[in-house]
Structure formats: structure tokens, C-alpha cells
C-alpha atoms as a PDB file:
ATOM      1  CA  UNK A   1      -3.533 -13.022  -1.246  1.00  0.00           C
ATOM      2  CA  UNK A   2      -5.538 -14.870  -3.635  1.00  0.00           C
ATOM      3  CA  UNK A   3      -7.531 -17.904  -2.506  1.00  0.00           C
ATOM      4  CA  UNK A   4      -8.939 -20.178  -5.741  1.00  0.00           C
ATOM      5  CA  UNK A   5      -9.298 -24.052  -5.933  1.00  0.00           C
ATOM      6  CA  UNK A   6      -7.102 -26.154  -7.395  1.00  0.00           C
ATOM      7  CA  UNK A   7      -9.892 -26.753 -10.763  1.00  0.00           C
ATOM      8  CA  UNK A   8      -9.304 -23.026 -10.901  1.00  0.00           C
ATOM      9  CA  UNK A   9      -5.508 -23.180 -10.772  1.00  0.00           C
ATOM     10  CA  UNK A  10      -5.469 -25.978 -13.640  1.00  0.00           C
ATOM     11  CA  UNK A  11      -7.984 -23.686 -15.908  1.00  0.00           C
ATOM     12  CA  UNK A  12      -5.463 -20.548 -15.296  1.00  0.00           C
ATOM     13  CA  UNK A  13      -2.457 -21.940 -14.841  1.00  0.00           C
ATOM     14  CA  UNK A  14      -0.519 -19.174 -17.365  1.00  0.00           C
ATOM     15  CA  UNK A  15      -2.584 -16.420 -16.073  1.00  0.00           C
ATOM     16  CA  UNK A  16      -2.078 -17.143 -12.623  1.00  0.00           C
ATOM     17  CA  UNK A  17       1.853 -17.786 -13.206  1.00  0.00           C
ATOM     18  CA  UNK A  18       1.802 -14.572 -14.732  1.00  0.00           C
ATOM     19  CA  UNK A  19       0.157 -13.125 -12.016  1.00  0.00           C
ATOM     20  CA  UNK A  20       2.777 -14.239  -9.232  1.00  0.00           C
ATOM     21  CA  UNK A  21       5.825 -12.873 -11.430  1.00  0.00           C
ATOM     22  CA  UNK A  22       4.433  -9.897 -12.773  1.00  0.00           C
ATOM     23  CA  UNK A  23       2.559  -8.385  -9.858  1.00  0.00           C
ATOM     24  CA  UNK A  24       3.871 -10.266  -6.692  1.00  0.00           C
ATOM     25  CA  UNK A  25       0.381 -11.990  -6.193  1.00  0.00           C
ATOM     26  CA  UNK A  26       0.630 -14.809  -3.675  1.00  0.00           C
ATOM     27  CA  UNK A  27      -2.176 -17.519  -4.103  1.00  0.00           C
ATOM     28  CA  UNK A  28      -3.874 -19.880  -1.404  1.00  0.00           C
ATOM     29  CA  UNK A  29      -4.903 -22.855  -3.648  1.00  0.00           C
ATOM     30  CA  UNK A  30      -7.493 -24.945  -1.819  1.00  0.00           C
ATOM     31  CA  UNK A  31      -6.931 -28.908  -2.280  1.00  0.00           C
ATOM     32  CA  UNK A  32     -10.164 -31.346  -2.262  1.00  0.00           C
ATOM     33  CA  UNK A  33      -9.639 -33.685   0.305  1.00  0.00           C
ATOM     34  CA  UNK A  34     -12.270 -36.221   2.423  1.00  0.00           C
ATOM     35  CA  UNK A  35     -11.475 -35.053   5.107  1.00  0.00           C
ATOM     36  CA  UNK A  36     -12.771 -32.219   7.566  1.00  0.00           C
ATOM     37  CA  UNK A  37      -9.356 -30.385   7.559  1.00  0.00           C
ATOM     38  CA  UNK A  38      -8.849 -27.906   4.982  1.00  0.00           C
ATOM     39  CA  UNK A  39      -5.590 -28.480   2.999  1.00  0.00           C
ATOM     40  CA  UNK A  40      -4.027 -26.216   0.730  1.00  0.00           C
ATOM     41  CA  UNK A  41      -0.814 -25.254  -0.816  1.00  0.00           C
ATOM     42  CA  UNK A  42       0.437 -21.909  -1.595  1.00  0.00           C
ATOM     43  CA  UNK A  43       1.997 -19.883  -5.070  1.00  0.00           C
ATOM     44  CA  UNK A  44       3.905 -17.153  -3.513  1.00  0.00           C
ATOM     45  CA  UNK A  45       7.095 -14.380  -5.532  1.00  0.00           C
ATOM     46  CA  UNK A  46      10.162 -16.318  -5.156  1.00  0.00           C
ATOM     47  CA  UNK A  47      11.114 -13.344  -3.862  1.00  0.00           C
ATOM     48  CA  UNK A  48       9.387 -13.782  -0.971  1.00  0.00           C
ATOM     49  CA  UNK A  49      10.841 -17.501  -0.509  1.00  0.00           C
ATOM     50  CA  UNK A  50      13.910 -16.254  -0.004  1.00  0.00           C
ATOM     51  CA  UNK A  51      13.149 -13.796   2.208  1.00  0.00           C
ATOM     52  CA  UNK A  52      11.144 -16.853   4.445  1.00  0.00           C
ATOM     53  CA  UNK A  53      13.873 -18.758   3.749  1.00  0.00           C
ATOM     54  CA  UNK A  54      16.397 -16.249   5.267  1.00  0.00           C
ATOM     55  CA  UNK A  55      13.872 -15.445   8.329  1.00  0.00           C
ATOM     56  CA  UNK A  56      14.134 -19.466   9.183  1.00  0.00           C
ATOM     57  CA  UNK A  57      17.393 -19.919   8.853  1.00  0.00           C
ATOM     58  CA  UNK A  58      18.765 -17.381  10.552  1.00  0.00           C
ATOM     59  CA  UNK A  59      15.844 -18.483  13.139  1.00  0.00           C
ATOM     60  CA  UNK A  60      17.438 -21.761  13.256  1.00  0.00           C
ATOM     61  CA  UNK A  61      21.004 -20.257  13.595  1.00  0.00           C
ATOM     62  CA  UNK A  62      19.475 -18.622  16.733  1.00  0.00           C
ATOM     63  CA  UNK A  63      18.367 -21.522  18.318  1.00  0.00           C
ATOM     64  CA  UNK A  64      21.588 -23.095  18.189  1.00  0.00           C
ATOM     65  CA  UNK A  65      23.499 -20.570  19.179  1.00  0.00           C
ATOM     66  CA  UNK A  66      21.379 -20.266  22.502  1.00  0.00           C
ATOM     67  CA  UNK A  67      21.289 -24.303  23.652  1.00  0.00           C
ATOM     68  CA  UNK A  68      23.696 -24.622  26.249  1.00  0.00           C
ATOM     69  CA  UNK A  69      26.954 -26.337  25.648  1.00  0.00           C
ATOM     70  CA  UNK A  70      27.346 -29.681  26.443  1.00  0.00           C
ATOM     71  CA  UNK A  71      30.311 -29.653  27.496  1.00  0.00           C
ATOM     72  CA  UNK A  72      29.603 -27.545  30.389  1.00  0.00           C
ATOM     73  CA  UNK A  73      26.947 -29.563  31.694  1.00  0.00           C
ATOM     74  CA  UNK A  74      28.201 -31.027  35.148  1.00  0.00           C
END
């Protein structure tokens, strides 16, 4: 993972695009903010996304499945 701020992310936009889809680079770009909490948003292989998005889906599948029914609930 790449971390670069988000000046650096508007000056190499193509580069950095080219980056992710050729070589599977994920990027950490770093937001200016006022306040004390760092804030940042993240490039990643869409690839990847679906793999995350598969992982939390199926985690959310889980958590259904397991709450107790209802209907049995005396």
C-alpha cells in the first residue's frame, strides 16, 4: 500500500490509475482536514472490492442466520 496526499493524487491522477489496474497497487490517500483525526480514503483493484464485498456479505448472511427466531421466543 501506497500512502500519498490528495495534492499528490490530483498531480498523478493517470499514473496512479494506471498503477491500481496494472499492478494491483492499493493507495491510502490522506485528506486535509481541521481537525486532529486523520481522514483518508482509499484506491484499491476492484478486484479486491469484490472480494471485501463477498467477505461482508457473506459476514452479514452469518449474522442472520445465527439471531434466534422470533418466533420461538416464549
Amino acid at each position: 500500500m501506497k500512502t500519498i496526499t490528495a495534492a499528490q493524487f490530483e498531480q498523478d491522477f493517470e499514473a496512479i490509475i494506471d498503477d491500481v489496474a496494472q499492478n494491483k497497487t492499493t493507495y491510502k490517500i490522506l485528506l486535509s482536514t481541521d481537525s486532529d483525526q486523520e481522514q483518508a480514503v482509499m484506491v484499491i483493484p476492484y478486484e479486491e472490492y469484490e472480494y471485501l464485498q463477498d467477505v461482508y456479505t457473506d459476514s452479514l448472511n452469518l449474522k442472520e442466520q445465527s439471531k434466534p427466531n422470533q418466533d420461538t421466543i416464549l
